[in-house]
C-alpha atoms as a PDB file:
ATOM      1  CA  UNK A   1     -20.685 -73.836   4.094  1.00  0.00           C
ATOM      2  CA  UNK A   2     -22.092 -74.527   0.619  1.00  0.00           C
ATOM      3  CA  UNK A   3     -21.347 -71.583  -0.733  1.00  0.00           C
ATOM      4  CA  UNK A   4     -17.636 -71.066   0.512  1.00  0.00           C
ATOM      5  CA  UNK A   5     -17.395 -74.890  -0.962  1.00  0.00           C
ATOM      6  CA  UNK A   6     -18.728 -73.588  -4.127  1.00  0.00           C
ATOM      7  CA  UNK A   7     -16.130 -70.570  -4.577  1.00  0.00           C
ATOM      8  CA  UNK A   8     -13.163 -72.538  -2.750  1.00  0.00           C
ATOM      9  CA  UNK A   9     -14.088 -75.680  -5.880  1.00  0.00           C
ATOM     10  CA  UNK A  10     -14.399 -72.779  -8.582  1.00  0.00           C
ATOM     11  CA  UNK A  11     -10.694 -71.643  -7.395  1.00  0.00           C
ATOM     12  CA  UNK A  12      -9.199 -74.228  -6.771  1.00  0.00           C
ATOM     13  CA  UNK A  13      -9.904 -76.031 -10.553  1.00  0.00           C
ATOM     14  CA  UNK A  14      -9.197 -73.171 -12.450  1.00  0.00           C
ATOM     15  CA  UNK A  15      -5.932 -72.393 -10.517  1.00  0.00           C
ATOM     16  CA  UNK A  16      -4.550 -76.118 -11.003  1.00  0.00           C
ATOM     17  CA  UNK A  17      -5.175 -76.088 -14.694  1.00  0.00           C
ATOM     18  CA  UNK A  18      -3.697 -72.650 -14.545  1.00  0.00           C
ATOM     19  CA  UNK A  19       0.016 -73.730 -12.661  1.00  0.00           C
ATOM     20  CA  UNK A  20      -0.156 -77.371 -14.700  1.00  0.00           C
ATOM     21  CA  UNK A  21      -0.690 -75.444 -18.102  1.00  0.00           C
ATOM     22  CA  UNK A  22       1.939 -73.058 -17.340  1.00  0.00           C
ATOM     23  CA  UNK A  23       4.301 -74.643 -15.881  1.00  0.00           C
ATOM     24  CA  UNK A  24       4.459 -77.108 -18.204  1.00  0.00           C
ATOM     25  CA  UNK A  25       5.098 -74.599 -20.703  1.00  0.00           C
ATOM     26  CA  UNK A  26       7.801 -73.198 -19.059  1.00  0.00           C
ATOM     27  CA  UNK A  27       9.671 -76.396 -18.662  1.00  0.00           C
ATOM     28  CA  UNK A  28       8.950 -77.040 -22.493  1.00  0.00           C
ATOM     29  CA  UNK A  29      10.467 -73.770 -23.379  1.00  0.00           C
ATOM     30  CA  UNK A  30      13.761 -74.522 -21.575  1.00  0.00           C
ATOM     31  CA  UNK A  31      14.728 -77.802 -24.504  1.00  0.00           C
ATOM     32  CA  UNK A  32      13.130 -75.856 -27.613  1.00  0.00           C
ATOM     33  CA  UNK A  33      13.958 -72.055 -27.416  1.00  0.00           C
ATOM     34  CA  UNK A  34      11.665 -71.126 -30.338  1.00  0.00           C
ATOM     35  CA  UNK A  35      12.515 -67.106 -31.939  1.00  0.00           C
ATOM     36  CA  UNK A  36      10.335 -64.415 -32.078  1.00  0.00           C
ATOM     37  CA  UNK A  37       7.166 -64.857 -29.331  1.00  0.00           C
ATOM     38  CA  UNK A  38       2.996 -66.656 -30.557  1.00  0.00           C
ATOM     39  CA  UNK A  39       0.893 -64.265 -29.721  1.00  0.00           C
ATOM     40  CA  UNK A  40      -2.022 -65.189 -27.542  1.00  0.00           C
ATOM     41  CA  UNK A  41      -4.411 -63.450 -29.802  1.00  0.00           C
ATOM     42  CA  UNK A  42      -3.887 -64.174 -33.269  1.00  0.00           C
ATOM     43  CA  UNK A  43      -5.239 -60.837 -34.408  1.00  0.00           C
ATOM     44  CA  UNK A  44      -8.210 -59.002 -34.061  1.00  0.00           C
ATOM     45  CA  UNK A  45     -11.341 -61.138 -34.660  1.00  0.00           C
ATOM     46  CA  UNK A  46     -15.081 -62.099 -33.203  1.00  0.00           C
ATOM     47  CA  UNK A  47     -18.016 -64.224 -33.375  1.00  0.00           C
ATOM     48  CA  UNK A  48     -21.526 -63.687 -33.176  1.00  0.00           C
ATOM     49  CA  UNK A  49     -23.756 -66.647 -32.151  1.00  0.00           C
ATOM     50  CA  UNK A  50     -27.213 -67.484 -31.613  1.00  0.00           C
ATOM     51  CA  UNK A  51     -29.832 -70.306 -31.160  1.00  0.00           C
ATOM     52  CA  UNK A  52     -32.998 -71.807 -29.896  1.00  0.00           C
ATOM     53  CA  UNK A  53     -34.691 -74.165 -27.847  1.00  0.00           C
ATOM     54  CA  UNK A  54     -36.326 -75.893 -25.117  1.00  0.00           C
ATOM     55  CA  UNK A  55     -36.151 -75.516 -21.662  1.00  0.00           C
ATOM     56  CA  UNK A  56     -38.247 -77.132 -18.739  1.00  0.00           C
ATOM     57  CA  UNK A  57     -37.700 -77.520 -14.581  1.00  0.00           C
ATOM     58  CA  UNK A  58     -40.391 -79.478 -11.979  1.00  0.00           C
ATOM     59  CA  UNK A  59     -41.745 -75.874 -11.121  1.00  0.00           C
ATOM     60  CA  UNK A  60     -42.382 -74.519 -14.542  1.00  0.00           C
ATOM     61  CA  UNK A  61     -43.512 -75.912 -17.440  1.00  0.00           C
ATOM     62  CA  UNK A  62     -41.624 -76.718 -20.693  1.00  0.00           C
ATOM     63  CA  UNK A  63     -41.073 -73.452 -22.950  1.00  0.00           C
ATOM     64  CA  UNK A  64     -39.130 -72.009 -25.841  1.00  0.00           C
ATOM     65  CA  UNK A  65     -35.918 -71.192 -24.817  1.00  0.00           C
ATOM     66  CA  UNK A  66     -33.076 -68.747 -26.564  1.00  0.00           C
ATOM     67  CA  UNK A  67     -29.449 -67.506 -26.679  1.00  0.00           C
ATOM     68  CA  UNK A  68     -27.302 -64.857 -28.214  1.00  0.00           C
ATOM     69  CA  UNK A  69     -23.996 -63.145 -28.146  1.00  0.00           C
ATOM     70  CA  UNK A  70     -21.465 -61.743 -29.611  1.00  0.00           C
ATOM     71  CA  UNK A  71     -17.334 -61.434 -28.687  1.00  0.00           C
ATOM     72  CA  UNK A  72     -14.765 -59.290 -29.949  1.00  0.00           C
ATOM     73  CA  UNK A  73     -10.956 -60.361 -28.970  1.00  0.00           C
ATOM     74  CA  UNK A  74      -7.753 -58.046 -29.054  1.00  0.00           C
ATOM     75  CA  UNK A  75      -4.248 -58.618 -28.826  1.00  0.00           C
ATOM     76  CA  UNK A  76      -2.226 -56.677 -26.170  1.00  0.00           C
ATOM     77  CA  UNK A  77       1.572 -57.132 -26.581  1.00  0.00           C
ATOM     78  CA  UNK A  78       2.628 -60.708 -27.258  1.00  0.00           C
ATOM     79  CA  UNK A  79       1.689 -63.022 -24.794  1.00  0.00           C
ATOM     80  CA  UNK A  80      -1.610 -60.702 -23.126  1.00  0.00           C
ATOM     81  CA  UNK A  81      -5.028 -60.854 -25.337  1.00  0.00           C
ATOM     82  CA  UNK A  82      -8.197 -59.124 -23.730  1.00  0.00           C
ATOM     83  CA  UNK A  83     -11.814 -60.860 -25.227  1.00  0.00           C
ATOM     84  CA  UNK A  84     -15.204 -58.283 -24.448  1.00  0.00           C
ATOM     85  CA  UNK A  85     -18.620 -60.611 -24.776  1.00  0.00           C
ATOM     86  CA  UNK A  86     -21.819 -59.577 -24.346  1.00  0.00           C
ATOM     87  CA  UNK A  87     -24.699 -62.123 -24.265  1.00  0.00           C
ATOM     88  CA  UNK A  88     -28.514 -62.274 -23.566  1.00  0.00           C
ATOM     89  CA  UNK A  89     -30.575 -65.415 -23.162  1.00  0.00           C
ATOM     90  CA  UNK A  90     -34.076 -66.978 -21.781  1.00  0.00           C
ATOM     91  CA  UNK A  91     -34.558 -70.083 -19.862  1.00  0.00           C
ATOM     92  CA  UNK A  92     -37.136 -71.543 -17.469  1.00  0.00           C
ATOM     93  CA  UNK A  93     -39.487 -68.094 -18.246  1.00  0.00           C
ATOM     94  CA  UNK A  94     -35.934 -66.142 -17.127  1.00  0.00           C
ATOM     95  CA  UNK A  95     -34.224 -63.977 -19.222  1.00  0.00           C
ATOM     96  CA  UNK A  96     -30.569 -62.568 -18.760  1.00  0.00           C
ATOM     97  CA  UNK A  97     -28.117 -60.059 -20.215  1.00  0.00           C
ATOM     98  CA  UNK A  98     -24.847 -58.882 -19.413  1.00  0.00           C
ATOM     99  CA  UNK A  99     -21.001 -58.558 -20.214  1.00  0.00           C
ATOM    100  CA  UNK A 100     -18.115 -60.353 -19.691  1.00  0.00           C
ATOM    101  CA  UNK A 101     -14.172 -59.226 -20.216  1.00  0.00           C
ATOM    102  CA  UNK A 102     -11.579 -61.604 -20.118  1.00  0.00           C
ATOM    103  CA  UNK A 103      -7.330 -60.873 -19.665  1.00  0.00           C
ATOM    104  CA  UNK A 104      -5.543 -63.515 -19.875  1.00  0.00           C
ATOM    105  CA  UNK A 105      -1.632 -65.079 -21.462  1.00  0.00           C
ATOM    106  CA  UNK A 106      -2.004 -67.593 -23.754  1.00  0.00           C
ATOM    107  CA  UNK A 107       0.833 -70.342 -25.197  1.00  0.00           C
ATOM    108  CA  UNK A 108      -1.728 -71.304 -28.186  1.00  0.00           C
ATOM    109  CA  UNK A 109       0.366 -75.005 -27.839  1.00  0.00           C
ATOM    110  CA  UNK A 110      -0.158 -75.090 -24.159  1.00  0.00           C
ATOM    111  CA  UNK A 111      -2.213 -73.284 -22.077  1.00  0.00           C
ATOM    112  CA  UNK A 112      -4.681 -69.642 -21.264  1.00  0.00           C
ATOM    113  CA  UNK A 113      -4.225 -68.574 -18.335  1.00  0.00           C
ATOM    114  CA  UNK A 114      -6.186 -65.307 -16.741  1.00  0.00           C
ATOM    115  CA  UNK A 115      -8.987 -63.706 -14.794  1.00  0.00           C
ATOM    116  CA  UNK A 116     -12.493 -63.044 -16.517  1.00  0.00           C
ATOM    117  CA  UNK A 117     -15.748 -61.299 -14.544  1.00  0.00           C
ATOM    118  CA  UNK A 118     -18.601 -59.285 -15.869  1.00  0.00           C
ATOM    119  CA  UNK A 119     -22.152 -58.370 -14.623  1.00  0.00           C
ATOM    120  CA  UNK A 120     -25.348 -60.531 -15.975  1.00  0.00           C
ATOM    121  CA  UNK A 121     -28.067 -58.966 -14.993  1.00  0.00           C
ATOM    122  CA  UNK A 122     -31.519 -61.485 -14.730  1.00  0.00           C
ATOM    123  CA  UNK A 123     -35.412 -60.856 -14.020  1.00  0.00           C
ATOM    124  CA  UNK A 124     -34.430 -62.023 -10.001  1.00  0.00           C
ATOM    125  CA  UNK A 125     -31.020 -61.281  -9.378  1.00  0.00           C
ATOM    126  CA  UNK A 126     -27.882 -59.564 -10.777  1.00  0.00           C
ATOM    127  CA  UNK A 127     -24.787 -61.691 -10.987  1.00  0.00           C
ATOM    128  CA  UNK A 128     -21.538 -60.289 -10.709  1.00  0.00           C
ATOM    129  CA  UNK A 129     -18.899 -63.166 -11.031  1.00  0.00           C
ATOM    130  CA  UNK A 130     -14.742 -62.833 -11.127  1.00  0.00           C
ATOM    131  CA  UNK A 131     -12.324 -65.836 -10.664  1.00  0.00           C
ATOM    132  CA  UNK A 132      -9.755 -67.355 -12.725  1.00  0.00           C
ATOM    133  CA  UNK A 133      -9.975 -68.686 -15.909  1.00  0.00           C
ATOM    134  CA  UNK A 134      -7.211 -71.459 -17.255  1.00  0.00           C
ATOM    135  CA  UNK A 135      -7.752 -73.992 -20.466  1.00  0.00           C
ATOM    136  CA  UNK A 136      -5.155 -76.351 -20.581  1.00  0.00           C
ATOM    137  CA  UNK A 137      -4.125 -78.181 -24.395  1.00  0.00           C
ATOM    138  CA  UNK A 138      -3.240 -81.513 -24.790  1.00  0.00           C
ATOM    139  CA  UNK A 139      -3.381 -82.514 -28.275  1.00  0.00           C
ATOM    140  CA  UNK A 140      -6.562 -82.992 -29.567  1.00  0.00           C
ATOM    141  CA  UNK A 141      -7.946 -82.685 -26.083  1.00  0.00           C
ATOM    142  CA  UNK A 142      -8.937 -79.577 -24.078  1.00  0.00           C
ATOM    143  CA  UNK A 143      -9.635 -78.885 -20.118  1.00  0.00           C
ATOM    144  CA  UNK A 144     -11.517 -75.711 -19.677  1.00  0.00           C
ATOM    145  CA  UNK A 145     -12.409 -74.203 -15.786  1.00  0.00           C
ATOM    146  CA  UNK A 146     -14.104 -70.634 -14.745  1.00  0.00           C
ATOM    147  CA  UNK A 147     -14.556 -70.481 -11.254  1.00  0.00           C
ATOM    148  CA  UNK A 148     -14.514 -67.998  -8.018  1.00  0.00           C
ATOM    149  CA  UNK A 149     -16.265 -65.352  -6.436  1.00  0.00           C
ATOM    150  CA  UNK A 150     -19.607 -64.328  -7.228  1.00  0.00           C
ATOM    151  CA  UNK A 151     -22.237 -61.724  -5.662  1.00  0.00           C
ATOM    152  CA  UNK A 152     -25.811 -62.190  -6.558  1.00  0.00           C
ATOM    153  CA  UNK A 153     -27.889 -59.228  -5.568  1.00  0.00           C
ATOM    154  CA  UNK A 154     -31.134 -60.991  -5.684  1.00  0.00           C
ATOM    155  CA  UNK A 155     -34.932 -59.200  -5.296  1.00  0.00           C
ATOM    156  CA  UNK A 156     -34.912 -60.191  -1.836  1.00  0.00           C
ATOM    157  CA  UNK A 157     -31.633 -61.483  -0.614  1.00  0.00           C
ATOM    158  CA  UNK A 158     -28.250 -60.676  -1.393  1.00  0.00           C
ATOM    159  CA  UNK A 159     -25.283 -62.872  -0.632  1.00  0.00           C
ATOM    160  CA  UNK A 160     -21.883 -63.717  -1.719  1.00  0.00           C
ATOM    161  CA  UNK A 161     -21.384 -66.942  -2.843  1.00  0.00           C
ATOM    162  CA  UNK A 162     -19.083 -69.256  -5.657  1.00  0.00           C
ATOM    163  CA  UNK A 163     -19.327 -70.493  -8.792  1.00  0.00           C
ATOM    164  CA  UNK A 164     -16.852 -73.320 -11.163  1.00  0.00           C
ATOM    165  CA  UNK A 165     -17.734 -74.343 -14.470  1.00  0.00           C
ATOM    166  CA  UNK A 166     -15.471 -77.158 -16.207  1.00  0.00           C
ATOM    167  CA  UNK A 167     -15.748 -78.678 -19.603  1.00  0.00           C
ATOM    168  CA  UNK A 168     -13.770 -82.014 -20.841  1.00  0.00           C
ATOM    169  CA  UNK A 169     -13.238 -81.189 -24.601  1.00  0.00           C
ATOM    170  CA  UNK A 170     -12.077 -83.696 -27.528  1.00  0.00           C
ATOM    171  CA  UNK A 171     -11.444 -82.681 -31.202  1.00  0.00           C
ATOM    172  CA  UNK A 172     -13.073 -85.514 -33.059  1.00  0.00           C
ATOM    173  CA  UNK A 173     -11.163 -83.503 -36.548  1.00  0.00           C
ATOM    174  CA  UNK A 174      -9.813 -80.384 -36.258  1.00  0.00           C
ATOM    175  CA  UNK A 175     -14.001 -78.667 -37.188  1.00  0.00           C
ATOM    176  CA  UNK A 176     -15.349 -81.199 -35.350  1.00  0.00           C
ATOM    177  CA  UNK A 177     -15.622 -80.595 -31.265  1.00  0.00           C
ATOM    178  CA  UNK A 178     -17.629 -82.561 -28.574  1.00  0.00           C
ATOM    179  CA  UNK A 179     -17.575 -81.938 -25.242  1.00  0.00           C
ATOM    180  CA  UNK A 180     -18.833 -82.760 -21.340  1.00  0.00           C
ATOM    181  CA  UNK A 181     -18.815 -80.865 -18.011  1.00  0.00           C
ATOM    182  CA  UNK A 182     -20.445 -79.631 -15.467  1.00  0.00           C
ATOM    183  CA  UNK A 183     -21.130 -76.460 -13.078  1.00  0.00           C
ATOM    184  CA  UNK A 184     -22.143 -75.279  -9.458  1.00  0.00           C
ATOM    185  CA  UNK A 185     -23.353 -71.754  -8.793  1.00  0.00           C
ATOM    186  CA  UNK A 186     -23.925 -71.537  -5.353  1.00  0.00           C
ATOM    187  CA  UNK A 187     -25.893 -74.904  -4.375  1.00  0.00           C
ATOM    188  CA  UNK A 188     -27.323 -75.283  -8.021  1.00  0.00           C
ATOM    189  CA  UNK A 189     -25.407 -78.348  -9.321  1.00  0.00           C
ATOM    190  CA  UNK A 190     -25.686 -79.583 -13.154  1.00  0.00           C
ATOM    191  CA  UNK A 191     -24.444 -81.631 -15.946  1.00  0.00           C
ATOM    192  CA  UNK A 192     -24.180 -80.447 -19.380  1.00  0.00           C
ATOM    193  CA  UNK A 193     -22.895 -81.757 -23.088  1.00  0.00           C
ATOM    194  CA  UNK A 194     -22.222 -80.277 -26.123  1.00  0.00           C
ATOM    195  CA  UNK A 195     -20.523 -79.838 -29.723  1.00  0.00           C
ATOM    196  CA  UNK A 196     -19.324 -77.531 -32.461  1.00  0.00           C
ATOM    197  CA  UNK A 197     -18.850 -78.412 -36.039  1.00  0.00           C
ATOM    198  CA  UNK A 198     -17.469 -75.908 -38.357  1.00  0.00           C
ATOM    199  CA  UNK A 199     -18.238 -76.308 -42.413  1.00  0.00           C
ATOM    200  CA  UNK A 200     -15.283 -76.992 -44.293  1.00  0.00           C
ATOM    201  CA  UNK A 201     -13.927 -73.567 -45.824  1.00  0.00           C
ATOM    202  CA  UNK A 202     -16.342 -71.799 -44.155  1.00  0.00           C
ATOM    203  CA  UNK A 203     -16.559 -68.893 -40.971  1.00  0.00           C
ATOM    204  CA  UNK A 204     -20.161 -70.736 -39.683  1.00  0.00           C
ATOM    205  CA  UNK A 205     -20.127 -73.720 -37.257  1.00  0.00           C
ATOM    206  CA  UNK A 206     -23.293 -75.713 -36.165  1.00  0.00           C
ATOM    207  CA  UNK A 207     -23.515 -76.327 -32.432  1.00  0.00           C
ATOM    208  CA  UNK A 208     -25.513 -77.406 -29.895  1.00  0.00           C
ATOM    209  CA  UNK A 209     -25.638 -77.726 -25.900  1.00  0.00           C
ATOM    210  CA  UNK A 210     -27.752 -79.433 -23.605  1.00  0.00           C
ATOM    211  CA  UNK A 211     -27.764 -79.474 -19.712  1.00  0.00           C
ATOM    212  CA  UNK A 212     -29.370 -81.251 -16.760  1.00  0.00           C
ATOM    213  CA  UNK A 213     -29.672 -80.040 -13.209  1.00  0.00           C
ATOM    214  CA  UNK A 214     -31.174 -80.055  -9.519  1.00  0.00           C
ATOM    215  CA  UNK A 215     -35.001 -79.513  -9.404  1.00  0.00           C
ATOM    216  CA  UNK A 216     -35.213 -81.478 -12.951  1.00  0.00           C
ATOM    217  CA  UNK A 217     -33.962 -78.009 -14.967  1.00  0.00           C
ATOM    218  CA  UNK A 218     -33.398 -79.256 -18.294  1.00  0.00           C
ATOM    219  CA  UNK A 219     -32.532 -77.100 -21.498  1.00  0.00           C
ATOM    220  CA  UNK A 220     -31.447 -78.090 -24.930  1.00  0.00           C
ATOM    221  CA  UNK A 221     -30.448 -75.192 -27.639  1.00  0.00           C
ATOM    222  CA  UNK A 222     -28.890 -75.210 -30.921  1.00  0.00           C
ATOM    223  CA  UNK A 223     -27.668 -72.600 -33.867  1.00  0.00           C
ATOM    224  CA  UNK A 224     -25.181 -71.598 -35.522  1.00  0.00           C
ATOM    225  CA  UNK A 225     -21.639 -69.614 -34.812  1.00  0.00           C
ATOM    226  CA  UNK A 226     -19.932 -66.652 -37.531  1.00  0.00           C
ATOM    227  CA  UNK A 227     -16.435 -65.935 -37.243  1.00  0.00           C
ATOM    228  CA  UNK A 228     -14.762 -63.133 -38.528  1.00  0.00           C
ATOM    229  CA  UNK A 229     -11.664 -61.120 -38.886  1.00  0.00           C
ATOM    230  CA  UNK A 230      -8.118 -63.067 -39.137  1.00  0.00           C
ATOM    231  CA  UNK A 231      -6.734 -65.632 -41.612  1.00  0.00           C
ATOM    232  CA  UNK A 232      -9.233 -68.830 -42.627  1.00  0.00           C
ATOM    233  CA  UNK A 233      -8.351 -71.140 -40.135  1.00  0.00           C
ATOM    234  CA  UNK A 234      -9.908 -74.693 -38.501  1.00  0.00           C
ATOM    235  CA  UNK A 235     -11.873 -74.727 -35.250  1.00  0.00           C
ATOM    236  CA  UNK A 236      -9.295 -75.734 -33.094  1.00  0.00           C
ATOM    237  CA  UNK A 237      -7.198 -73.122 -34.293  1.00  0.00           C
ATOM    238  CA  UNK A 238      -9.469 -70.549 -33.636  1.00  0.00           C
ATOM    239  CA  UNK A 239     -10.525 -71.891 -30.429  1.00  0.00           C
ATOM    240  CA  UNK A 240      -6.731 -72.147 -29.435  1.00  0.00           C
ATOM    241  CA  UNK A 241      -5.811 -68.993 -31.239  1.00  0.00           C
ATOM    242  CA  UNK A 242      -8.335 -66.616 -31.066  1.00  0.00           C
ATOM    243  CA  UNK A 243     -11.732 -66.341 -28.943  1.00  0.00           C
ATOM    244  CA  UNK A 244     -12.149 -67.856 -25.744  1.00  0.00           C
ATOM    245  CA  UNK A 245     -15.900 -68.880 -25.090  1.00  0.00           C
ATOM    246  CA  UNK A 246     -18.450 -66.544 -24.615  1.00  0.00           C
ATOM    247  CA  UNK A 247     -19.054 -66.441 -20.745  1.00  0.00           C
ATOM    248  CA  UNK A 248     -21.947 -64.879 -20.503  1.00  0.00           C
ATOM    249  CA  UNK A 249     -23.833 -67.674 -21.757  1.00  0.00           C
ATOM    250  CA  UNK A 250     -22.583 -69.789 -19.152  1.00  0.00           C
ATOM    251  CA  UNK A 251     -23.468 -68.662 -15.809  1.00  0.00           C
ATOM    252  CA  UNK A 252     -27.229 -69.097 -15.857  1.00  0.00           C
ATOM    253  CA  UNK A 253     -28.625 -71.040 -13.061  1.00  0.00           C
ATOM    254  CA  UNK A 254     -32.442 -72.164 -12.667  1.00  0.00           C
ATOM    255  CA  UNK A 255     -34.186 -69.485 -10.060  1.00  0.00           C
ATOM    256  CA  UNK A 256     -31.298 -67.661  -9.441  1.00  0.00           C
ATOM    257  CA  UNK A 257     -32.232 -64.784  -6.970  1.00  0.00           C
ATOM    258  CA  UNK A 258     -35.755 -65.662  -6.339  1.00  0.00           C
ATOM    259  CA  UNK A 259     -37.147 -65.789  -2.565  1.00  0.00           C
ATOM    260  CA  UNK A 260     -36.601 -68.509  -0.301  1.00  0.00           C
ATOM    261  CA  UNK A 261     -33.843 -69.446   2.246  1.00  0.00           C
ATOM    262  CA  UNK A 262     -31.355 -70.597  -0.722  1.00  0.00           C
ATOM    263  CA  UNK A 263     -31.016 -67.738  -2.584  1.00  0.00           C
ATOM    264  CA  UNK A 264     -32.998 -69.241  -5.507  1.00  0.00           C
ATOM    265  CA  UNK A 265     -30.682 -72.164  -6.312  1.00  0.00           C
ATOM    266  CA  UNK A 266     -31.294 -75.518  -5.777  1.00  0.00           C
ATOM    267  CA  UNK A 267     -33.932 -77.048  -3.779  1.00  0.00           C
ATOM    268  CA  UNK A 268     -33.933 -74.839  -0.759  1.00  0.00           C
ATOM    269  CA  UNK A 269     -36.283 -75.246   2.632  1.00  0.00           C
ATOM    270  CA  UNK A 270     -39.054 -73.439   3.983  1.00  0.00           C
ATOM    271  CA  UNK A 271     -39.009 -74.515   7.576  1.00  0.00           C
ATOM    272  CA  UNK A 272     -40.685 -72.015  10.546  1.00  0.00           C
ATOM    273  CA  UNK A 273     -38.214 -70.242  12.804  1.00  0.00           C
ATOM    274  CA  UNK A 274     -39.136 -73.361  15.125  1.00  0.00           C
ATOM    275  CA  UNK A 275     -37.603 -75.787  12.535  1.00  0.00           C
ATOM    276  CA  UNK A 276     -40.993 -77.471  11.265  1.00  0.00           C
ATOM    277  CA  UNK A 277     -41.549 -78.076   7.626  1.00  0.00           C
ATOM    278  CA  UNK A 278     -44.251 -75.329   7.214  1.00  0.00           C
ATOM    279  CA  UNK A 279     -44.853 -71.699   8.285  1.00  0.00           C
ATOM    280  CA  UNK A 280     -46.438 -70.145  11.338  1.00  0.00           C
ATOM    281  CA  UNK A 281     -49.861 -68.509  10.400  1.00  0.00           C
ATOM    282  CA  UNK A 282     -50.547 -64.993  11.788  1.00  0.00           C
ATOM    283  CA  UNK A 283     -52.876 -66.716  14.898  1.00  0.00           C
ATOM    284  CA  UNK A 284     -49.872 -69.325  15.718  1.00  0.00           C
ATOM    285  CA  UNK A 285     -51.357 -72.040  13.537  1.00  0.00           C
ATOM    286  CA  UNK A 286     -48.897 -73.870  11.395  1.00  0.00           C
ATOM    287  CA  UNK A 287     -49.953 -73.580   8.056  1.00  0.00           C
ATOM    288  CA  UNK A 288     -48.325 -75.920   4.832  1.00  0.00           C
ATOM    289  CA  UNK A 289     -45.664 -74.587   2.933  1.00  0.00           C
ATOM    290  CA  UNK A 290     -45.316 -73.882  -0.422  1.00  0.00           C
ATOM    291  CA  UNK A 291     -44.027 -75.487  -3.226  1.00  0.00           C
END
């Protein structure tokens, strides 16, 4: 039940933005009938990114923690752009790497609206997540969802499951972004924070991101951000005109894939087939579980 919740959330917060992003557009495009069409990608143009950390849960102790990745985003047509990230990163003694492709239609005054998956491989499980993907603009403001489907083919259980991540954005100047949210994959539930500041007359942006989730998983990292390709531009514009976020930096959940009657997220059980809290010992004795 958890996990159909999980997809069913994912869906159903992306989709809304989605219809309330376009439609609004649509209706704002019957009063001003502007010529010629905004492309959703401005041109071609990337990032790379990268940055450091710490990272700590109840299970394992505190450790370095690290991020990287890199996107490259296209235009297709007018209103189509496709972005290609890849990304690798270590948390909580875990490291992942994968790719991600988004499609999508973008109004760069309104709304993105598309469908983004990938595979992220990890030392327990390999993810591979597809849903919708809808950021909605309201001035200085910005709603952001991913959510859906997702299979994790895990060491010793695979499953298919859901996932939603949504970030609350505000543009304190247009190089200067903070922003809150939160995600579920599967039964793993957490809150994270974050912000981007981009030099004045410069490609590189400062940022940092820090999360909190079930079984005490903490992790704080921070770098930096280059842009290239396309005209000089502010953060917001490039946000709004150019790359969506890299996704494959995203998804990572503490203990995905790892044994136990969860999957690996969360807090699971290990009750007996009877329903105690323990396991039955090979001569019928019940024997403590473990932590």
């Amino acid at each position: 039940m958890i996990r159909k919740r999980a997809w069913l959330t994912g869906a159903a917060i992306s989709g809304t933005l989605a219809i309330t992003g376009f439609g609004g557009s649509v209706l704002a495009a019957d009063v001003v009938a502007e010529p010629g069409c905004t492309p959703a990608v401005s041109g071609f143009n990337g990032k790379l990114e990268g940055g450091g950390g710490y990272s700590d849960t109840d299970e394992i102790s505190g450790d370095v923690a690290w991020e990287a990745g890199g996107s490259l985003s296209f235009p297709l047509g007018c209103m189509l752009g496709l972005q290609l990230d890849a990304g690798a990163n270590e948390r909580y003694d875990n490291t992942q790497f994968g790719g991600i492709a988004h499609l999508f239609m973008r109004d760069p005054e309104s709304y993105l609206l598309g469908v983004t998956g990938g595979v992220i491989d990890g030392d327990d499980a390999t993810l591979y997540p597809v849903g919708p993907e809808a950021e909605l603009y309201l001035g200085n403001f910005t709603l952001e969802a991913w959510g859906g489907y997702l299979y994790v083919d895990g060491d010793d259980d695979s499953f298919d499951t859901g996932f939603v991540i949504a970030d609350a954005a505000f543009y304190l100047t247009d190089d200067f972004r903070v922003s809150i949210g939160g995600k579920i994959v599967d039964d793993f539930e957490a809150l994270r924070a974050g912000f981007e500041y981009q030099f004045s007359g410069s490609p590189m942006s400062l940022y940092a991101n820090a999360e909190y989730g079930d079984d005490e998983a903490f992790n704080i990292l921070g770098g930096l951000k280059f842009y290239f390709g396309g005209e000089d531009k502010s953060l917001i514009r490039r946000h709004r005109e150019d790359d969506p976020r890299n996704r494959t930096l995203d998804l990572f959940a503490s203990g995905v894939g790892k044994s136990g009657d969860n999957g690996g997220y969360g807090e699971g059980t290990t009750e007996g087939s009877d329903g105690s809290d323990g396991t039955e010992g090979t001569d019928g004795e019940e024997v403590p579980a473990l932590n």
